[in-house]
C-alpha atoms as a PDB file:
ATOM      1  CA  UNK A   1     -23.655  -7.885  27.243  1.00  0.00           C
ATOM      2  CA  UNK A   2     -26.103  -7.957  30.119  1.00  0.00           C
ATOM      3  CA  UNK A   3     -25.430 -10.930  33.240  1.00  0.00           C
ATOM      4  CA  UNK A   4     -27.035 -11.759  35.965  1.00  0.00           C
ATOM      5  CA  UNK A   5     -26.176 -13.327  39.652  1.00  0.00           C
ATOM      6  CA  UNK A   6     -27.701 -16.225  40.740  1.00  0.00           C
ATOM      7  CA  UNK A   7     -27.083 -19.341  42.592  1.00  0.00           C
ATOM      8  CA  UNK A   8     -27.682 -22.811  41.385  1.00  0.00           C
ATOM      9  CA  UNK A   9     -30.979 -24.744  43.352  1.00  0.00           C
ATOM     10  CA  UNK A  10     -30.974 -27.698  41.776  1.00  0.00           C
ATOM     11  CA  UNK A  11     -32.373 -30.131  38.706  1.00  0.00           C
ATOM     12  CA  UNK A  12     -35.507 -31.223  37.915  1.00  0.00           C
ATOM     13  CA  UNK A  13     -37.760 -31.661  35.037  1.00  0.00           C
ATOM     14  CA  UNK A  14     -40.422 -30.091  33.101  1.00  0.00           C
ATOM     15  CA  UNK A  15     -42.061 -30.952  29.946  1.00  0.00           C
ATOM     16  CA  UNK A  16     -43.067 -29.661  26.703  1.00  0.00           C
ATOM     17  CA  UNK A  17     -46.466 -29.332  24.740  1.00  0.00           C
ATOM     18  CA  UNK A  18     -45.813 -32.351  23.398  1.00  0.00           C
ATOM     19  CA  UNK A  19     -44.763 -34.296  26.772  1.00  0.00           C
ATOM     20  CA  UNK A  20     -41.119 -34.403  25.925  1.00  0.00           C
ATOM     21  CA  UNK A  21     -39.991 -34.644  29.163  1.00  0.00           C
ATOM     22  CA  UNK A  22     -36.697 -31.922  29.564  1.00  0.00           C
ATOM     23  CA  UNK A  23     -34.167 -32.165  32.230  1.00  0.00           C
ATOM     24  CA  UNK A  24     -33.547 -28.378  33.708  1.00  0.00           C
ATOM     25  CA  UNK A  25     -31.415 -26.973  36.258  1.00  0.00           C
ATOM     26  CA  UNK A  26     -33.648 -24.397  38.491  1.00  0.00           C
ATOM     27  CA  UNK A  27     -31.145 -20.765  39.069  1.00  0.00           C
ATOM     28  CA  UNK A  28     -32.248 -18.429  41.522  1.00  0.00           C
ATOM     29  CA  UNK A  29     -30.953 -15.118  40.244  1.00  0.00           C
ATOM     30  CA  UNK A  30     -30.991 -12.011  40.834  1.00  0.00           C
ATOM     31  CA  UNK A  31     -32.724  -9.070  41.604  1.00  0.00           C
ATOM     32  CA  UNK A  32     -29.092  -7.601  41.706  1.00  0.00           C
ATOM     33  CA  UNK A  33     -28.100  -3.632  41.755  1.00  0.00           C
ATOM     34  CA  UNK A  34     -26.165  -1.375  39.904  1.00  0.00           C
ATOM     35  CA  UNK A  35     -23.397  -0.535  42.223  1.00  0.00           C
ATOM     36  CA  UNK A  36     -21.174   1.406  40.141  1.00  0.00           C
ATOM     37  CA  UNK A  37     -21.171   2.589  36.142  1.00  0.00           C
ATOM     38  CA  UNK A  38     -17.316   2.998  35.277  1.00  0.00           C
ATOM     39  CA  UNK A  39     -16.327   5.335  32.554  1.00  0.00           C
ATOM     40  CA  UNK A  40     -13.160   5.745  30.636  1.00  0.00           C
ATOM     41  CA  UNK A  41     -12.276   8.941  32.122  1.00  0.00           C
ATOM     42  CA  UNK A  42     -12.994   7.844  35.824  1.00  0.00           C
ATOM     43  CA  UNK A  43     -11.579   4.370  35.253  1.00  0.00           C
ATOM     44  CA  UNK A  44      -9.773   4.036  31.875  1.00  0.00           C
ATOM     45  CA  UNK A  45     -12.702   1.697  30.677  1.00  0.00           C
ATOM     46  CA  UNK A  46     -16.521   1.577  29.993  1.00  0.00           C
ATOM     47  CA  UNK A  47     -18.359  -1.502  32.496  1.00  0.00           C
ATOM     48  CA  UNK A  48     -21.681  -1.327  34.973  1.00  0.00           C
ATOM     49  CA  UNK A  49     -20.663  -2.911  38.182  1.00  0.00           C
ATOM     50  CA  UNK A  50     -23.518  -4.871  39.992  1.00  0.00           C
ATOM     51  CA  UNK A  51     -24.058  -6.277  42.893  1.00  0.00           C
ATOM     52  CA  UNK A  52     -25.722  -9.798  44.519  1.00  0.00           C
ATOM     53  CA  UNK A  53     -27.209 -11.054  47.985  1.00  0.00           C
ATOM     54  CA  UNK A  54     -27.737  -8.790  50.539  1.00  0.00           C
ATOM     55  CA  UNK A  55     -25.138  -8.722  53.296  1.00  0.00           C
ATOM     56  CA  UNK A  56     -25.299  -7.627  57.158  1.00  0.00           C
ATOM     57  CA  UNK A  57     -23.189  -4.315  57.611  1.00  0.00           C
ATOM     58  CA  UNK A  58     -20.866  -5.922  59.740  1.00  0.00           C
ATOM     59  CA  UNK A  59     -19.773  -8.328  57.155  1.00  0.00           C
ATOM     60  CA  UNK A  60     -18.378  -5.573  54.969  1.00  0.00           C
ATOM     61  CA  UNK A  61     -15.717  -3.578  55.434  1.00  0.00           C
ATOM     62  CA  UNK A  62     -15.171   0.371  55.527  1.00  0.00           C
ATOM     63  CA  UNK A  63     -14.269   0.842  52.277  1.00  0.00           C
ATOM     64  CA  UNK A  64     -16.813  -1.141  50.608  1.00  0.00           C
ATOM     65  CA  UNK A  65     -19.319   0.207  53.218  1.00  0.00           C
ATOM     66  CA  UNK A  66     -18.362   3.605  51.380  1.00  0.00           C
ATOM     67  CA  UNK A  67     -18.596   2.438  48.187  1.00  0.00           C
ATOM     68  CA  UNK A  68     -22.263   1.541  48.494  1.00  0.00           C
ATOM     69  CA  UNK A  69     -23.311   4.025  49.975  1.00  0.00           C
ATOM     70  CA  UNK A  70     -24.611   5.299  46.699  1.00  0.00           C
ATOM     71  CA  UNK A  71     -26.326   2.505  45.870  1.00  0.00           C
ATOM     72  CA  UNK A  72     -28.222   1.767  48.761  1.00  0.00           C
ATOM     73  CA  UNK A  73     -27.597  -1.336  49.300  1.00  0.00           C
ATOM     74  CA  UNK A  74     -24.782  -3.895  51.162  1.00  0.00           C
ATOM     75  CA  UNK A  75     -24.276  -6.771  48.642  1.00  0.00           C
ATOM     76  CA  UNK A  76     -22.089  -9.714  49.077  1.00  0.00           C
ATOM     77  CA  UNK A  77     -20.846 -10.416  45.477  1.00  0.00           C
ATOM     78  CA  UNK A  78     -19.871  -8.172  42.858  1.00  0.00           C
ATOM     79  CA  UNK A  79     -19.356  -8.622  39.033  1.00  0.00           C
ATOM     80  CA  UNK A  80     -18.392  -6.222  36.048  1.00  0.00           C
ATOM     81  CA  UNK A  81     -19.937  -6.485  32.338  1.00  0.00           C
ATOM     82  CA  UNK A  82     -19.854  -4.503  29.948  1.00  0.00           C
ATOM     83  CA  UNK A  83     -22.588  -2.568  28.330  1.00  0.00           C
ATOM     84  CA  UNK A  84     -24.259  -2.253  25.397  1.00  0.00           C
ATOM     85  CA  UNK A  85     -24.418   1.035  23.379  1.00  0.00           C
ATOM     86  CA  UNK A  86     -28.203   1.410  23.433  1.00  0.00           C
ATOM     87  CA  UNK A  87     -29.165   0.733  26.808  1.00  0.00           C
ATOM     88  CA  UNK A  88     -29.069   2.830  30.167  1.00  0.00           C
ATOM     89  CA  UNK A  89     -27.822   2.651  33.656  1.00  0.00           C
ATOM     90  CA  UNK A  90     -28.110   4.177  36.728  1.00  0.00           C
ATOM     91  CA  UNK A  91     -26.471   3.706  40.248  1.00  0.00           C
ATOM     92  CA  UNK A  92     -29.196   1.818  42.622  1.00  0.00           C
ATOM     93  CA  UNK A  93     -30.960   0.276  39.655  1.00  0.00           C
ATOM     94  CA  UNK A  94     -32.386  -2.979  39.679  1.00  0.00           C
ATOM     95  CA  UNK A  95     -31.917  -6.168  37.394  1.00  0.00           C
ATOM     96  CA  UNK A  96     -34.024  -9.021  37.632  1.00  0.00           C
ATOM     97  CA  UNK A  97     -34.124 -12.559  35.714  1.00  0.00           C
ATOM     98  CA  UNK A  98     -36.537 -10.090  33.151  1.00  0.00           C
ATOM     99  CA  UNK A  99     -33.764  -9.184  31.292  1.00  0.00           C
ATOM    100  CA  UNK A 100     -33.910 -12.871  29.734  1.00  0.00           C
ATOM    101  CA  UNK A 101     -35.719 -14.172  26.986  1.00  0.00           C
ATOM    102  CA  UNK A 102     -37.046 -17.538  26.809  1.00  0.00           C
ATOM    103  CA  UNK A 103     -35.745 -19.928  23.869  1.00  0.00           C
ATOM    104  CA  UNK A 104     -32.362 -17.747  23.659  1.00  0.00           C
ATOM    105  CA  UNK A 105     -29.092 -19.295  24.159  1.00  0.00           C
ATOM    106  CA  UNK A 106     -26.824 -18.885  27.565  1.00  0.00           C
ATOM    107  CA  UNK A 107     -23.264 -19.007  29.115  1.00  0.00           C
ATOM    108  CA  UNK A 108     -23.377 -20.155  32.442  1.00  0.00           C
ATOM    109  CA  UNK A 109     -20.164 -20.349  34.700  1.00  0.00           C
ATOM    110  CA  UNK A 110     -19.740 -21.357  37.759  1.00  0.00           C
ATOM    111  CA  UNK A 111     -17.106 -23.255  40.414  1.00  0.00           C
ATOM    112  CA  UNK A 112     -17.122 -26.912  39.363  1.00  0.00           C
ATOM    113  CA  UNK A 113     -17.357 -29.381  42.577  1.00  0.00           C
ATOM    114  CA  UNK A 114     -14.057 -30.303  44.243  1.00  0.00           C
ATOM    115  CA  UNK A 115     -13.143 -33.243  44.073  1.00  0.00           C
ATOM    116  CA  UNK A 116      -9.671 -32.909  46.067  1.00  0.00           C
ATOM    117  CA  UNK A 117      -6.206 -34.834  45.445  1.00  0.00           C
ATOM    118  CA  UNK A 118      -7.247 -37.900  42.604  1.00  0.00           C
ATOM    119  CA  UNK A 119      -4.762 -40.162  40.707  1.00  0.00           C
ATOM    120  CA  UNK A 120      -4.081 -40.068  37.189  1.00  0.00           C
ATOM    121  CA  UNK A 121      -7.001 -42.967  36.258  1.00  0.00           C
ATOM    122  CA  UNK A 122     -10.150 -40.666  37.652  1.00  0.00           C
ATOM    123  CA  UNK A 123      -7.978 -37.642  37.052  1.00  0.00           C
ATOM    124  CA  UNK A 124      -7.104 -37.932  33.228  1.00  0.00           C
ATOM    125  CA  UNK A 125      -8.909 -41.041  32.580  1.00  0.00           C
ATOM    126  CA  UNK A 126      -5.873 -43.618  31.655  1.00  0.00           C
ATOM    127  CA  UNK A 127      -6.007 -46.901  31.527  1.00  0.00           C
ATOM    128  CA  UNK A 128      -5.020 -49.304  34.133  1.00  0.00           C
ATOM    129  CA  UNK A 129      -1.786 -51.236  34.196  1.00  0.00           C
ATOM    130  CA  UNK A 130      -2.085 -55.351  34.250  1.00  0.00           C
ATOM    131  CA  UNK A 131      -3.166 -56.704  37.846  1.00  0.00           C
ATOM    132  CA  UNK A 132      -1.287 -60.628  37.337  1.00  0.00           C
ATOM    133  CA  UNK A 133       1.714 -62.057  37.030  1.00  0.00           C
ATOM    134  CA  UNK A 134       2.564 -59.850  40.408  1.00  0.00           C
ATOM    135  CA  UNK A 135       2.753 -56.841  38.083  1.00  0.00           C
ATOM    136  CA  UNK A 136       2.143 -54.306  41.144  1.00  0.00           C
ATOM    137  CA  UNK A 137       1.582 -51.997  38.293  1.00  0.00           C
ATOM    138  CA  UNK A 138      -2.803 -51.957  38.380  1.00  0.00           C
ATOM    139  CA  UNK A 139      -3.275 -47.866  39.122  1.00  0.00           C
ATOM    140  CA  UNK A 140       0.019 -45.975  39.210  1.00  0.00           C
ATOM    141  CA  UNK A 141       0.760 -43.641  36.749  1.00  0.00           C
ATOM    142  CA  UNK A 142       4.132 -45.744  35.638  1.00  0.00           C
ATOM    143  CA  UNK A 143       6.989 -43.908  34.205  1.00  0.00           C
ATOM    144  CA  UNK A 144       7.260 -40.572  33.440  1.00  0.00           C
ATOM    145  CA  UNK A 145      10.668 -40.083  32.114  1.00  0.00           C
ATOM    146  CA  UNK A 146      13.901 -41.515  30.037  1.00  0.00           C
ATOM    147  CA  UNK A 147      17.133 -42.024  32.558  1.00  0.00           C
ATOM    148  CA  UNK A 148      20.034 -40.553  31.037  1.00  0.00           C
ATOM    149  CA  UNK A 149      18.553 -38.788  28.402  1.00  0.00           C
ATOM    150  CA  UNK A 150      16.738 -36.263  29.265  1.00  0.00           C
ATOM    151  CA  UNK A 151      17.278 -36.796  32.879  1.00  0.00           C
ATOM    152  CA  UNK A 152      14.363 -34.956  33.777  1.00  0.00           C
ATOM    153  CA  UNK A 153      10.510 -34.773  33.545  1.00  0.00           C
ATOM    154  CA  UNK A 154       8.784 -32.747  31.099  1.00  0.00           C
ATOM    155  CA  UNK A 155       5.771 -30.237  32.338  1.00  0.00           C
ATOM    156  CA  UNK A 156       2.658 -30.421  31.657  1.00  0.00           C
ATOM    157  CA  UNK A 157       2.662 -34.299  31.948  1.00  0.00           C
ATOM    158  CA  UNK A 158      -0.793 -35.454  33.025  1.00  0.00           C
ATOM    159  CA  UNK A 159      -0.311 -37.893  36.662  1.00  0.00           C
ATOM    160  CA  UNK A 160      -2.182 -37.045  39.950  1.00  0.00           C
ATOM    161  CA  UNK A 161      -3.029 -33.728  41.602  1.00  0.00           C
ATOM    162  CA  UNK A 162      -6.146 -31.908  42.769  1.00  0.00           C
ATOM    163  CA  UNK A 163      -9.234 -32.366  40.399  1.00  0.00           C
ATOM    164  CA  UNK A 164     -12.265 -30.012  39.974  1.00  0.00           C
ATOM    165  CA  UNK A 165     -12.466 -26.785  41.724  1.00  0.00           C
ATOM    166  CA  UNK A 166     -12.009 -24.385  38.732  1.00  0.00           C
ATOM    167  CA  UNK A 167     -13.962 -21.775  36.834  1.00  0.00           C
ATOM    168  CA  UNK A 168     -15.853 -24.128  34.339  1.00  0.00           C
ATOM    169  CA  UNK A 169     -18.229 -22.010  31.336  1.00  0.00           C
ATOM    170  CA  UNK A 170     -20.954 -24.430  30.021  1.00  0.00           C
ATOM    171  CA  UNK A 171     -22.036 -22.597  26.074  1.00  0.00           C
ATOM    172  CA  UNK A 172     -25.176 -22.431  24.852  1.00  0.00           C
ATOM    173  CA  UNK A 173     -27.430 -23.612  27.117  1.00  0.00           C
ATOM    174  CA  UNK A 174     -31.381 -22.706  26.357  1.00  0.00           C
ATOM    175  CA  UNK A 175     -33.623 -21.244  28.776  1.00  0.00           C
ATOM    176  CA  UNK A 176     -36.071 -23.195  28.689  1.00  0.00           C
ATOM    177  CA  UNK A 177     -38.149 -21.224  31.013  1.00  0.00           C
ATOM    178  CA  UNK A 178     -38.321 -17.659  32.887  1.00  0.00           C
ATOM    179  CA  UNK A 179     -40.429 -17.416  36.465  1.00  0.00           C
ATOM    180  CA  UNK A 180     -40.390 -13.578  37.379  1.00  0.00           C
ATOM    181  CA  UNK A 181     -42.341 -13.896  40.401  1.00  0.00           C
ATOM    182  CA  UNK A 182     -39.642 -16.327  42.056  1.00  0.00           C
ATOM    183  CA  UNK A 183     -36.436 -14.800  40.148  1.00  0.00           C
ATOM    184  CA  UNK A 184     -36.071 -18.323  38.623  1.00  0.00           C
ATOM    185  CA  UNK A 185     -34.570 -20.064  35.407  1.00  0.00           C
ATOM    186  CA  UNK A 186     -35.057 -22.840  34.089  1.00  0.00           C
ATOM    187  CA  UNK A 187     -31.999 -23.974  32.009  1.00  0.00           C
ATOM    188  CA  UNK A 188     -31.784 -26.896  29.616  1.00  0.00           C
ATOM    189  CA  UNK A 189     -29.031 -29.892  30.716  1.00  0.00           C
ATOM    190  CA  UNK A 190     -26.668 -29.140  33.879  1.00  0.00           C
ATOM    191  CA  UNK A 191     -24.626 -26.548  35.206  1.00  0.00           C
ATOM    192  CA  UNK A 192     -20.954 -26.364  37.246  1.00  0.00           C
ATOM    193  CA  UNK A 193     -21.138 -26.386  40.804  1.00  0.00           C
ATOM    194  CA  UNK A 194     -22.877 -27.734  43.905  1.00  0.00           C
ATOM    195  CA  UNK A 195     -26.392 -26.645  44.830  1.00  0.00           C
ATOM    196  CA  UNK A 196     -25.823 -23.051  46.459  1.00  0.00           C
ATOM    197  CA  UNK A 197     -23.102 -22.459  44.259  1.00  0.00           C
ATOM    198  CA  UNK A 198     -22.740 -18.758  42.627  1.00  0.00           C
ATOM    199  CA  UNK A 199     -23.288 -18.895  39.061  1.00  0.00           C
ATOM    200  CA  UNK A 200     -22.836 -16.073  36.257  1.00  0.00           C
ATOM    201  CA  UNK A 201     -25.523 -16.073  33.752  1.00  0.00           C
ATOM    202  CA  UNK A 202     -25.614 -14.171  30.048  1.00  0.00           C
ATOM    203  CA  UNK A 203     -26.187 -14.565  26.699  1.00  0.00           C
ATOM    204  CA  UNK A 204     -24.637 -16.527  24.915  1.00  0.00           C
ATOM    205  CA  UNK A 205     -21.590 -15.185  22.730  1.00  0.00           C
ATOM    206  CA  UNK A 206     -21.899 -18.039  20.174  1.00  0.00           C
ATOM    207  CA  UNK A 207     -24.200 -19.732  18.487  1.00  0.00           C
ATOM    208  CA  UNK A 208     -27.255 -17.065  19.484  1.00  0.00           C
ATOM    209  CA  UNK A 209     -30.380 -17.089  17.353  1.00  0.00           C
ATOM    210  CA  UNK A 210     -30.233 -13.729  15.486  1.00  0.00           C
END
């Protein structure tokens, strides 16, 4: 299952034959190297490491320093997937946004946007409490628990905290368009994250057009 690096520019629109207008989110990804091919008698598992954005050598340690030396190249992210029986691999190789096809189906993930500490309402979407009669009850999250029995509050109840932030996979997304001269995609519908964000890209595990 090939992927592919890339980092989320932004949305716009582009339109069909037809003039159906389509709302697409534009991913720069790629060209990303093969950094390492792990084996199951080196590593106890079969998976071609690759590598994203290139990095200045003093933002990378000694050990990673070493550990691209074969490659060639200094990269600043670094992702595992694991290959398919027929095709090849070899260390310095290049990937580019090529190894798409238009009209097929993708997963996308990606770092939604934080949001930081929210209350249960924006959080969870509940309702709001009843703002007369002095009810001082319009946005809390009210009660949580019995008194004497059980004495306690039960996890996993759903009240304030931190919202967004976290690894979010969007399914079957269609690329609507490839651009091999600018390492651009054009997906179909939105993506997680903020522009600049770091986005994994692949084909989509369900739901693919055979």
């Amino acid at each position: 299952m090939k992927i592919l690096l890339g980092k989320k520019v932004g949305m716009t629109q582009t339109f069909t034959e037809e003039g159906t207008v389509i709302p697409v989110t534009v991913i720069e990804a790629g060209p990303q190297t093969v950094t390492q091919i792990k084996t199951v008698e080196t590593d106890g598992y079969n998976a071609v490491q690759v590598g994203y954005e290139d990095t200045k050598p003093h933002r990378v340690n000694k050990p990673l320093t070493g550990h691209f030396q074969k490659s060639g190249a200094l990269k600043k992210h670094l992702a595992e997937f694991a290959p398919d029986g027929e095709d090849t691999y070899e260390i310095g190789q290049v990937m580019t946004v090529d190894v798409f096809e238009e009209g097929k189906k993708l997963d996308v993930t990606g770092t939604s946007k934080g949001k930081g500490t929210q209350g249960n309402i924006k959080r969870h979407g509940h309702r709001r409490g009843p703002k007369t009669h002095g009810s001082k009850h319009k946005r809390l999250a009210g009660a949580l628990a019995a008194g004497t029995y059980p004495s306690r509050v039960f996890k996993g109840n759903k009240g304030p905290g931190r919202m967004g932030r976290e690894t979010v996979t969007v399914q079957n997304v269609e690329l609507v368009k490839v651009i091999s001269d600018r390492n651009l995609l054009l997906v179909k519908g939105a993506v997680p994250g903020p522009k600049g964000g770091l986005l994994r890209i692949q084909y989509a595990v369900k739901g693919q057009d055979k």
